[in-house]
Structures are given as C-alpha cells and as structure tokens.
C-alpha atoms as a PDB file:
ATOM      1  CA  UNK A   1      34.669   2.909 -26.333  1.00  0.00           C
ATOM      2  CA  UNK A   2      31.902   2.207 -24.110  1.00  0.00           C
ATOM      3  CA  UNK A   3      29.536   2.163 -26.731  1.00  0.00           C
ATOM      4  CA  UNK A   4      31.270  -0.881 -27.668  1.00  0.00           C
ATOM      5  CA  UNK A   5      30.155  -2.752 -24.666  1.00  0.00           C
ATOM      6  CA  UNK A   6      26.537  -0.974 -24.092  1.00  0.00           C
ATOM      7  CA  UNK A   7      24.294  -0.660 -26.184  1.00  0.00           C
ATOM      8  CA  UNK A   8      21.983   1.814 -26.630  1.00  0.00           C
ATOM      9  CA  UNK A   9      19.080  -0.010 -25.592  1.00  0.00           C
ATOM     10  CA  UNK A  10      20.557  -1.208 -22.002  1.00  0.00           C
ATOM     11  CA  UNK A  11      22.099   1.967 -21.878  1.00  0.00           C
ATOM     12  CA  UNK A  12      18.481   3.922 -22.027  1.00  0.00           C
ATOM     13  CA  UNK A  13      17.092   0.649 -19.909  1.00  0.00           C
ATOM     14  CA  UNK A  14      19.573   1.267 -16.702  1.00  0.00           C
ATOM     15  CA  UNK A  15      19.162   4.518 -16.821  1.00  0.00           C
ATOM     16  CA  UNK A  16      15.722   4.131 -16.346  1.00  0.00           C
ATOM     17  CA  UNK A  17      15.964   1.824 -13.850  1.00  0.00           C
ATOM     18  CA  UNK A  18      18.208   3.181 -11.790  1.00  0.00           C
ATOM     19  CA  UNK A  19      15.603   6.294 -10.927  1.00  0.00           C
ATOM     20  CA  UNK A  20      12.734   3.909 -10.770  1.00  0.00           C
ATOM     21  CA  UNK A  21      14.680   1.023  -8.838  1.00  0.00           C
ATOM     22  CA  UNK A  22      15.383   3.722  -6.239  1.00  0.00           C
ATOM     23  CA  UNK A  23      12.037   5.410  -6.119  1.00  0.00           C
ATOM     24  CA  UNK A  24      10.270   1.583  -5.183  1.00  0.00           C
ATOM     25  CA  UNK A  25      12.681   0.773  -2.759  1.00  0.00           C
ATOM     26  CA  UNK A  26      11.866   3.980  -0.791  1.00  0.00           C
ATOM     27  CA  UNK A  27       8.315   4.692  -1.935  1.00  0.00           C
ATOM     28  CA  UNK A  28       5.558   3.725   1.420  1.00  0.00           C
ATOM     29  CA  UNK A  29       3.698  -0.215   0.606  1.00  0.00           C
ATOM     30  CA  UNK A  30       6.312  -0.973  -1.853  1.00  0.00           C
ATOM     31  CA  UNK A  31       9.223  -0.365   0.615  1.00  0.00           C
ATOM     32  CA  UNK A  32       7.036  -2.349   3.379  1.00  0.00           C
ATOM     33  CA  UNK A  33       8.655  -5.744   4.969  1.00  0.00           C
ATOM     34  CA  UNK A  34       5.417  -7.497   3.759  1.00  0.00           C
ATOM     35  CA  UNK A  35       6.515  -6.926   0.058  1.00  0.00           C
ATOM     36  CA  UNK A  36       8.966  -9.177  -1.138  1.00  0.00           C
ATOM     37  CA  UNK A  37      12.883  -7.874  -2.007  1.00  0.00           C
ATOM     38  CA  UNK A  38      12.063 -10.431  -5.227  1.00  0.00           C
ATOM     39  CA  UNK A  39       8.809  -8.391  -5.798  1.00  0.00           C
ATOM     40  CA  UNK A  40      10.079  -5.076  -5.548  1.00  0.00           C
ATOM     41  CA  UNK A  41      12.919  -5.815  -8.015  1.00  0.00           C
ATOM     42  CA  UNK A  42      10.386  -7.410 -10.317  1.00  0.00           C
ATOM     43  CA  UNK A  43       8.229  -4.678 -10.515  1.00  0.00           C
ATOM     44  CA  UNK A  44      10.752  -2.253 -10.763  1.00  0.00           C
ATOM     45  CA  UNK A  45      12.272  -3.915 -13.772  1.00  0.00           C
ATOM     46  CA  UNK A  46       8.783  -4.341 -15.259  1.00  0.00           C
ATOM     47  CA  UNK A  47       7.883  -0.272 -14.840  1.00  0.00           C
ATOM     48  CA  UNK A  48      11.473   0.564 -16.358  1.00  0.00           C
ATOM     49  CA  UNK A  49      10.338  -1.758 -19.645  1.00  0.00           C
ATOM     50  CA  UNK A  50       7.350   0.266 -19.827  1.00  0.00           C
ATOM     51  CA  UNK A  51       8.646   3.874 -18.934  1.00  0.00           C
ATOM     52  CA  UNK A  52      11.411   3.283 -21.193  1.00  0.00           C
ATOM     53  CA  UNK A  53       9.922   4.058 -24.816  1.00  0.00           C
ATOM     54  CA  UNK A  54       8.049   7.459 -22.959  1.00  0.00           C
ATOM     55  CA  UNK A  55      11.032   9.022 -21.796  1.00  0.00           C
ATOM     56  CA  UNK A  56      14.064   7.930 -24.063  1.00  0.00           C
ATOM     57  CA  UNK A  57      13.982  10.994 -25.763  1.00  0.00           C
ATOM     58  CA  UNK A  58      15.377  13.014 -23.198  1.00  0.00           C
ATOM     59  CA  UNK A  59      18.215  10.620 -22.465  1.00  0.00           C
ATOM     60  CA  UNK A  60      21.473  12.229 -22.922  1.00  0.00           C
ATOM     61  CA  UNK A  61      23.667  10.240 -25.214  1.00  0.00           C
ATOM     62  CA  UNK A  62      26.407   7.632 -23.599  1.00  0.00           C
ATOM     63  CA  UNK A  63      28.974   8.676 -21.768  1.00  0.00           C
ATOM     64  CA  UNK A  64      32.310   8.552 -23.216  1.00  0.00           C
ATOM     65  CA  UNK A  65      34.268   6.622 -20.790  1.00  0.00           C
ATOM     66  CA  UNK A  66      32.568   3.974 -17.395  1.00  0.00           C
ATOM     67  CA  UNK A  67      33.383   7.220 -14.686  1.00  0.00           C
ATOM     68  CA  UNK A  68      30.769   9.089 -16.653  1.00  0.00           C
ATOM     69  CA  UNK A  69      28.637   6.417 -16.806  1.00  0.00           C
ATOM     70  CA  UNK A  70      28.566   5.677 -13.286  1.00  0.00           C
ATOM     71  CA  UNK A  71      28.057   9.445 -12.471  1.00  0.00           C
ATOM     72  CA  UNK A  72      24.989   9.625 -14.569  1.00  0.00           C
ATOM     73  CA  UNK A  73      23.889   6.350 -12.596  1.00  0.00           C
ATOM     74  CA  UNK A  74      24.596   7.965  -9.419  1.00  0.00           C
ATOM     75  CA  UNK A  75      22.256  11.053  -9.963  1.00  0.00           C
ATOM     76  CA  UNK A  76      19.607   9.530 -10.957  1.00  0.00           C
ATOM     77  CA  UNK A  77      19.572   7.053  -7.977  1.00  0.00           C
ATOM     78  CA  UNK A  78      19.605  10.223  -5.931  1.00  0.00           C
ATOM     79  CA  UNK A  79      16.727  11.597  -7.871  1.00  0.00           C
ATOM     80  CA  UNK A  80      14.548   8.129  -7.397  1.00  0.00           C
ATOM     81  CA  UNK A  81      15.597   8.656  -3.616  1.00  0.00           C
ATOM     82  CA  UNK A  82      14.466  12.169  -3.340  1.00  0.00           C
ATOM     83  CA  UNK A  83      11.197  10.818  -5.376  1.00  0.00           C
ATOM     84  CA  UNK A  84      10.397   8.134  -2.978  1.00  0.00           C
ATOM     85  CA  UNK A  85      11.266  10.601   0.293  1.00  0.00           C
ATOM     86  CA  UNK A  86       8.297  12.971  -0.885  1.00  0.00           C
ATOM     87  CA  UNK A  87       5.638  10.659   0.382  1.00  0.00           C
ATOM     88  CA  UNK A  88       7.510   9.466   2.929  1.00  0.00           C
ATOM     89  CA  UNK A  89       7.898  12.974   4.719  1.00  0.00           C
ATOM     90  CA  UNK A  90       4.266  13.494   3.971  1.00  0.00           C
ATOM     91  CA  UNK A  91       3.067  10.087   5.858  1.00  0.00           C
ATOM     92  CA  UNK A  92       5.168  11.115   8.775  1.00  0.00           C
ATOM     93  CA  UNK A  93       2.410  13.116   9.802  1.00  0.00           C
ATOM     94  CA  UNK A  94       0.802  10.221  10.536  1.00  0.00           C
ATOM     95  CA  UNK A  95       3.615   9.210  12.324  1.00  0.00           C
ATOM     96  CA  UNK A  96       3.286  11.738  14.716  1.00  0.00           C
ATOM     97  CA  UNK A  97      -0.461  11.932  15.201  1.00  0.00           C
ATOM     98  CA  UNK A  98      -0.078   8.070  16.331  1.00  0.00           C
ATOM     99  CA  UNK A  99       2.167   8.938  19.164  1.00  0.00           C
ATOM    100  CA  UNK A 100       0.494  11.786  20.044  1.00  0.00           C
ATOM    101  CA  UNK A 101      -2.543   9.628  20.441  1.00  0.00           C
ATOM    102  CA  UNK A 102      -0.822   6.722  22.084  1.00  0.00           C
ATOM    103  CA  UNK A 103      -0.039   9.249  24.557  1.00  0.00           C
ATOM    104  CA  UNK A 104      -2.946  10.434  25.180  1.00  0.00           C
ATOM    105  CA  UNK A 105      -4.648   6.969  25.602  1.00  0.00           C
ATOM    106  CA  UNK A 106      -1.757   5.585  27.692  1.00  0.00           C
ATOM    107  CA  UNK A 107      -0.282   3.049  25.336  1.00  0.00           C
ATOM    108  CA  UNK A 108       3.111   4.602  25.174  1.00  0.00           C
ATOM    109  CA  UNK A 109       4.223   1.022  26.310  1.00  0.00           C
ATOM    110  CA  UNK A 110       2.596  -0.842  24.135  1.00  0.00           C
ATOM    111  CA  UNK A 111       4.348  -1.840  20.956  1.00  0.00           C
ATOM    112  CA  UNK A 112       4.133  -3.794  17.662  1.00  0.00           C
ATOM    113  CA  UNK A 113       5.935  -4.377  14.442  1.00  0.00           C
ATOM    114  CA  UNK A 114       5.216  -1.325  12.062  1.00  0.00           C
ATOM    115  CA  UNK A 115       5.341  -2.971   8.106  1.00  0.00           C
ATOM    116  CA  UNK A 116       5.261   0.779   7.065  1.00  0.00           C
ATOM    117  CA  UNK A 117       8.425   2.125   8.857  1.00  0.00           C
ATOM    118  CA  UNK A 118      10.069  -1.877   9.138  1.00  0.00           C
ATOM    119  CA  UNK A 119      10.330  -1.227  12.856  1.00  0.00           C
ATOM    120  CA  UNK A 120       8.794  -1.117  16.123  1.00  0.00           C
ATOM    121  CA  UNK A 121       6.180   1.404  17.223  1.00  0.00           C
ATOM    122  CA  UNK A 122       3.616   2.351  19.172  1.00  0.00           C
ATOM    123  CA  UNK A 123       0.292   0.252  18.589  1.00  0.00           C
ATOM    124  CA  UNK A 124      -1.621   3.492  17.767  1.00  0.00           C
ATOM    125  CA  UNK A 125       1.020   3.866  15.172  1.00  0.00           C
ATOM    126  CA  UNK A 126       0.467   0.768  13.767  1.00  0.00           C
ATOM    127  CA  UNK A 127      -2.916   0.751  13.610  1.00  0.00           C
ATOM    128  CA  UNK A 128      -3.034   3.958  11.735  1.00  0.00           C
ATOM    129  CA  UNK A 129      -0.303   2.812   9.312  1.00  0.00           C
ATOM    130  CA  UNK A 130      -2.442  -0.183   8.415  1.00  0.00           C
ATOM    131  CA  UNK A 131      -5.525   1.825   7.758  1.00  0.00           C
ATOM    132  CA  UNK A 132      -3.627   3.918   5.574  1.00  0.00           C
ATOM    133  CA  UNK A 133      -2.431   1.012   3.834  1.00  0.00           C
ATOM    134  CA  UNK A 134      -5.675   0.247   3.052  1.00  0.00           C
ATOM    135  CA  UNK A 135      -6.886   3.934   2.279  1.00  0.00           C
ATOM    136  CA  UNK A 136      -4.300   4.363  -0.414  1.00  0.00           C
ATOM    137  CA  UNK A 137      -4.824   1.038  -2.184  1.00  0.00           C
ATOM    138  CA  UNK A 138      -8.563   1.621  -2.159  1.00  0.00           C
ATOM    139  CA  UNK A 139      -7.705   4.906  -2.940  1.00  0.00           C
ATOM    140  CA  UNK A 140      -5.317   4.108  -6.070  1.00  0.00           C
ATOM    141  CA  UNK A 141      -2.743   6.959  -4.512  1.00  0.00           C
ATOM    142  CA  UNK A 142       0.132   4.191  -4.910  1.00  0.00           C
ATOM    143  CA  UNK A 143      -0.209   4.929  -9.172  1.00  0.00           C
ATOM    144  CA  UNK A 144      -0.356   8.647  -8.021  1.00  0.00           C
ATOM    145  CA  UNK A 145       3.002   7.610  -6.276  1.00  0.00           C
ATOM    146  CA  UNK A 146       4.792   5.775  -9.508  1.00  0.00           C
ATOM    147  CA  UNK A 147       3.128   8.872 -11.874  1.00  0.00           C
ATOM    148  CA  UNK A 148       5.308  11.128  -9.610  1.00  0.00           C
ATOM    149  CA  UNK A 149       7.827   8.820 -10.982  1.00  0.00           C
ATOM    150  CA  UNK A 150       7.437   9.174 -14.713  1.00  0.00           C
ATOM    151  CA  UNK A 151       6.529  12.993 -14.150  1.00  0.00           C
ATOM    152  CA  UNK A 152       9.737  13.758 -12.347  1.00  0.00           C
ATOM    153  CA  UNK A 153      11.835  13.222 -16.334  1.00  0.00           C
ATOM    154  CA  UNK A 154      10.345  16.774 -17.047  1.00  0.00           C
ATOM    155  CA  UNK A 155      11.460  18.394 -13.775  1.00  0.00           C
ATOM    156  CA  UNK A 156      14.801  16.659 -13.399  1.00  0.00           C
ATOM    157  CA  UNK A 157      16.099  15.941 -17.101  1.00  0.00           C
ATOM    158  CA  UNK A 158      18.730  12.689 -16.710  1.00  0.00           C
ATOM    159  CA  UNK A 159      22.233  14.257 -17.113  1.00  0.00           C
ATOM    160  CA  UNK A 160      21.462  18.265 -16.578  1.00  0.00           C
ATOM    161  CA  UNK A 161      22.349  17.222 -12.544  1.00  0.00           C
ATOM    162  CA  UNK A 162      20.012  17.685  -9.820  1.00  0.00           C
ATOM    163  CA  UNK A 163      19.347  20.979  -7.666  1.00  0.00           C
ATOM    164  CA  UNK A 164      20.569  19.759  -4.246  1.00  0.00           C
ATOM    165  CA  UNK A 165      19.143  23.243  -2.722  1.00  0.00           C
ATOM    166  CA  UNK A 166      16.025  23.497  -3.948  1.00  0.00           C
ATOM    167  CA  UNK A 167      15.305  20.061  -3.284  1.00  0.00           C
ATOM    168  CA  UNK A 168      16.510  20.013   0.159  1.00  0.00           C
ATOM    169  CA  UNK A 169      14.587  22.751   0.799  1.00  0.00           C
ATOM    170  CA  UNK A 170      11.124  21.142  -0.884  1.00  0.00           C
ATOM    171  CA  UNK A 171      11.639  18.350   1.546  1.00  0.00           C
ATOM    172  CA  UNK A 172      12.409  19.898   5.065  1.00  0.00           C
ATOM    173  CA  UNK A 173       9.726  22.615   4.095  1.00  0.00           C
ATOM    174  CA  UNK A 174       7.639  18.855   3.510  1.00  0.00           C
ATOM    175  CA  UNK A 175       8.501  17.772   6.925  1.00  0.00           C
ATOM    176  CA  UNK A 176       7.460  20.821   8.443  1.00  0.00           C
ATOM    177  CA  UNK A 177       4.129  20.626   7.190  1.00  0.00           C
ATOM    178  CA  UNK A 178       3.756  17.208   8.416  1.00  0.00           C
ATOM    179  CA  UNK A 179       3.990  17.643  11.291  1.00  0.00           C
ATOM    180  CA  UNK A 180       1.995  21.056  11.582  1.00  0.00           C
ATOM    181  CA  UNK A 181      -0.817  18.251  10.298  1.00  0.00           C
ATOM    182  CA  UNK A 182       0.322  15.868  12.817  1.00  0.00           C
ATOM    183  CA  UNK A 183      -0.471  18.417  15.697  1.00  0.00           C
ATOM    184  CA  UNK A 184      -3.370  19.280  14.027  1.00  0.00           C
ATOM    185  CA  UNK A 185      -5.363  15.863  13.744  1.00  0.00           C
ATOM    186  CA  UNK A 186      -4.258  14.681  17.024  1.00  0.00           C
ATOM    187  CA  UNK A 187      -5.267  17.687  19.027  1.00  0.00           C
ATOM    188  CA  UNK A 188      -8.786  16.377  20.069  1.00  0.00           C
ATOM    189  CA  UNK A 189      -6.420  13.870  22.034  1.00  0.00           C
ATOM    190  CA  UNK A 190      -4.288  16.322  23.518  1.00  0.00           C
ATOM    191  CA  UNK A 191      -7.360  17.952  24.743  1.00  0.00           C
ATOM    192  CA  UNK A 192      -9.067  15.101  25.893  1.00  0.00           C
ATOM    193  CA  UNK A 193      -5.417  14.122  27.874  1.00  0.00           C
ATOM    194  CA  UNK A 194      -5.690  16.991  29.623  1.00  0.00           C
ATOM    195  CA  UNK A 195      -9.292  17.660  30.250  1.00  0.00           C
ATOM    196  CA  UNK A 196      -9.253  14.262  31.829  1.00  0.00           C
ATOM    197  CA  UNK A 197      -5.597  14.345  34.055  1.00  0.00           C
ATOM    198  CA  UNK A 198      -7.432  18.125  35.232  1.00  0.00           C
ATOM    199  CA  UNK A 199     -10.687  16.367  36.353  1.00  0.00           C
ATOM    200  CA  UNK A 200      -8.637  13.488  38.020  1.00  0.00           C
ATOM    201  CA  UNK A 201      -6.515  15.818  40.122  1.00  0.00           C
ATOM    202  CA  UNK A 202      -9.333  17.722  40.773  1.00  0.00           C
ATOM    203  CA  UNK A 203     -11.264  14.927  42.303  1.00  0.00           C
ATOM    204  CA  UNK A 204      -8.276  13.997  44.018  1.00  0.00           C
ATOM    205  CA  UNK A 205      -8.366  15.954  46.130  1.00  0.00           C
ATOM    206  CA  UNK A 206     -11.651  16.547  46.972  1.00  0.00           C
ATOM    207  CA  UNK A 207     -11.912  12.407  47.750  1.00  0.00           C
ATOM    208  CA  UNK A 208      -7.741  11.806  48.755  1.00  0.00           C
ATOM    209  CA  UNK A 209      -9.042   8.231  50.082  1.00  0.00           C
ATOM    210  CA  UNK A 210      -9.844   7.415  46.180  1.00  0.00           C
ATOM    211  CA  UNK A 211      -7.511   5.297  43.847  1.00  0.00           C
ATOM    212  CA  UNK A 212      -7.043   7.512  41.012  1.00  0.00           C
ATOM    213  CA  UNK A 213      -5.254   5.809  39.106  1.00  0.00           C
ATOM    214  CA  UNK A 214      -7.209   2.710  38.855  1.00  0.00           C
ATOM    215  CA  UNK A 215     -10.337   5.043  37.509  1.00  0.00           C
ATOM    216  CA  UNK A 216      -8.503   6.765  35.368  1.00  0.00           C
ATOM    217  CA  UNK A 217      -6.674   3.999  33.065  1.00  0.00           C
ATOM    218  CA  UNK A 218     -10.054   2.300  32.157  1.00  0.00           C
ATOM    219  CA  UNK A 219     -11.530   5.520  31.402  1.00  0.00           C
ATOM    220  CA  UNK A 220      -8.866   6.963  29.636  1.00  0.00           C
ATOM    221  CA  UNK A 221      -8.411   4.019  27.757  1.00  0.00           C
ATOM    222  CA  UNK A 222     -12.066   3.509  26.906  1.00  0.00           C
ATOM    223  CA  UNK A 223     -12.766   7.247  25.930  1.00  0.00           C
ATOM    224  CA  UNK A 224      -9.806   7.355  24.120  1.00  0.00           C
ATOM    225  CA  UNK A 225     -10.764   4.595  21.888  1.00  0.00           C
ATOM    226  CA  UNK A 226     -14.595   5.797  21.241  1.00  0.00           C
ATOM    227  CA  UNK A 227     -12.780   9.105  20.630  1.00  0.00           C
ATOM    228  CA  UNK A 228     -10.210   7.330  18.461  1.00  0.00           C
ATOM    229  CA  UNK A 229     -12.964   5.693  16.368  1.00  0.00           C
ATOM    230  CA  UNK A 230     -15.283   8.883  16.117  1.00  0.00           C
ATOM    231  CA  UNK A 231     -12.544  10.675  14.484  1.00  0.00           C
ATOM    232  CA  UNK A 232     -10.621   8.075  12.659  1.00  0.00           C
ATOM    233  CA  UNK A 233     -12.477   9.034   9.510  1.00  0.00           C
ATOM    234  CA  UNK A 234     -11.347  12.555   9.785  1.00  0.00           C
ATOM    235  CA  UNK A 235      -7.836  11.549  10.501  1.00  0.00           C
ATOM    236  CA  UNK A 236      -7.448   9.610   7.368  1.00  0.00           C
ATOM    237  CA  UNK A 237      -9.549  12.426   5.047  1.00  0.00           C
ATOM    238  CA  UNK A 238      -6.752  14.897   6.137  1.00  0.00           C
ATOM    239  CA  UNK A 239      -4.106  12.660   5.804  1.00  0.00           C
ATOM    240  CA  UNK A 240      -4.440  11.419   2.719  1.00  0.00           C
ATOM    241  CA  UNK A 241      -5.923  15.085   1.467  1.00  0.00           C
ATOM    242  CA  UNK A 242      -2.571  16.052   2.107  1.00  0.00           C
ATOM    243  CA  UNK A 243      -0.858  13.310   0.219  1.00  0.00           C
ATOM    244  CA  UNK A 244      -2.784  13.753  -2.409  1.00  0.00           C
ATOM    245  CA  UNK A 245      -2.054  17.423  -2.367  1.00  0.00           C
ATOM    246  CA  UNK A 246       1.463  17.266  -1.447  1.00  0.00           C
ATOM    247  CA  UNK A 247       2.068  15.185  -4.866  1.00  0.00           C
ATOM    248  CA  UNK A 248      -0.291  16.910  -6.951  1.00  0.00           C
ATOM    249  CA  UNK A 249       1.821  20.314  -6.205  1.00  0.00           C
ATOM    250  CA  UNK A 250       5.398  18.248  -6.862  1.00  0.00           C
ATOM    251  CA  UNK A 251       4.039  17.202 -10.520  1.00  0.00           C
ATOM    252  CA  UNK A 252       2.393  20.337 -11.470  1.00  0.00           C
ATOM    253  CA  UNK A 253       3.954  23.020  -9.937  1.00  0.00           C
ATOM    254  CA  UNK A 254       2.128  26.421 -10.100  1.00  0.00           C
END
C-alpha cells in the first residue's frame, strides 16, 4: 500500500507543494533571472510549511496505488501553472505598451536583457519592467500574488480535477484585455509618432534641400522621452490598477 511508504504528513506536504512550487516558478519577480533557482525552491518549500495546516482539510485522502498519486501531482502542478499565468497575461500589457513606445521613440533597435521575461527586449521594455518591479514591491502586490495562491484551494479543490475550459477561457479573455490596456496607455505615443512623421513630410517638402532625418531623430527622441516621463506615472497607475483588479476578480469572483 502506498500508505505504507507516505505518510500522511508528506503526503498533505507535496501536495501542497506541488501547486505552490509551480505557481513561484511562473509567478512575475519570483520567476525573474535575478532570483536565485536556490531561492525560489527555498521559499517555495517554506510557503508549503506554512499553507499546509490552512488547507489540509480539503486534501483528498491518498491514493491507492503511485499512478494515482502522480495524477493528483500532475493537476495540481497544472493548477500552480494556470495560477502563476494570471499575472503574467496581465503584465503583458506592459509588454506591449513598451514596444509600442519604443516605436514611437525610434529605439526599436535598441535592446537589453529583460529580468522580467529572462530575455531580450526592447530598452523601453525594460525600463518599464523595472519600474514595475519596483511598483509592486513598494506596492506589496507580490503577497496579493501568493494570496491568489492560498485562495485558489476554494476554487480548485485538490483531487475534484481542474476545468480546462473555463480556465482557458479566463486566460485568453485575460490576454485580450491586456492588450486592449496596452493600446490604451501607449496611445499618446502613437499620436505623437504620427503627429510628428506628418509635420516632417510636410516640411519636406516645402524645404526638399533639408535633412529630415537628422531633425527628426533628436526630436523624436527628445520629445518622446519628456513625453515618456510626463506620463510614466499614469502608465504604471493603470497598469498596476489592472493587476490589482485582474486578481481581486480571480479570488472573489462576483
């Protein structure tokens, strides 16, 4: 019998873990390349300790035999996955608004490590990803993040298995909204793109002897950035308004 090798302590321990393990490896900051494999492991092995005692009693009981057992494991990795996604999909409207504004200020060429997304992107992309960073630390959204977590044993009860509809459709109807918020915060940029390309065409040809493109980098690159900083504040209110929002309405749905 398996509950000859398991107890029912590690038993209720791994199951734990295997949601929350899977949630911080995916979650935004504790999935960044500036936080330590080591680290990520440790803390997810110190929030399954604690999470343990508060949701044990809706643990099913062991499985009879190790194919159930790994099953059981299985789902709720998934469900720690789909956990971690939510924010994820709702930070990609940062995502967008960054290249929409590296665009528009003609750094589409210019490129840096991202932490966030553990790749390369484009500088205005990385900039905003590091003020977010800081936002949500400041903020304390990260516990918001891990009390997604410990909320999520209500909607998705270990062993009942997981609706792969209804959550496939909460996240693409996630990503959509993202990036309706994307376009949204990084229209001032669009507008500014082409208020300026108009005005340089425009005075192209009524002075065809000028260089226009060695006016218009400096001043689209100097705008931009006072235009960048103006509304940088806004950016991250809506952003992280929407975060906040977008998690709220996963842990207490009307």
């Amino acid at each position: 019998m398996l509950g000859d090798l398991l107890s029912v302590e590690a038993y209720q321990f791994m199951l734990t873990f295997c949601r929350v393990g899977a949630a911080i490896m995916v979650l935004p900051i504790f999935s960044a390349s500036f936080v330590n494999v080591t680290v990520r492991l440790a803390l997810a092995l110190a929030i399954s300790a604690v999470l343990t005692p508060e949701v044990m009693a809706s643990f099913p009981p062991e499985p009879a035999s190790v194919l159930d057992l790994l099953l059981l494991f299985g789902l709720e990795i998934a469900i720690g996955i789909f956990i971690g996604l939510i924010p994820v999909f709702l930070l990609s409207a940062l995502e967008l608004a960054g290249s929409n504004i590296g665009l528009s200020l003609g750094f589409s060429n210019a490129a840096m490590f991202d932490p966030v997304n553990n790749s390369q992107s484009m500088l205005t992309n990385t900039f905003l990803s590091y003020v977010a960073i800081l936002m949500i630390l400041a903020l304390n959204l990260h516990y918001l993040m891990l009390a997604a977590v410990f909320d999520s044993y209500t909607l998705f009860v270990p062993g009942k298995g997981i609706p792969v509809g209804d959550m496939a459709d909460f996240l693409s109807q996630t990503l959509a909204a993202a990036f309706k918020i994307g376009f949204e915060i990084s229209a001032p940029f669009v507008v500014f793109s082409i208020i300026l390309n108009v005005g340089m065409g425009i005075l192209s040809r009524l002075m065809p002897q000028l260089n226009v493109l060695f006016l218009v980098m400096p001043m689209q690159s100097f705008f931009g950035l006072a235009l960048l900083m103006m509304v940088l504040p806004t950016i991250m209110i809506c952003v992280l308004g929407y975060l906040d929002e977008g998690l709220t309405s996963f842990m207490y749905p009307a």
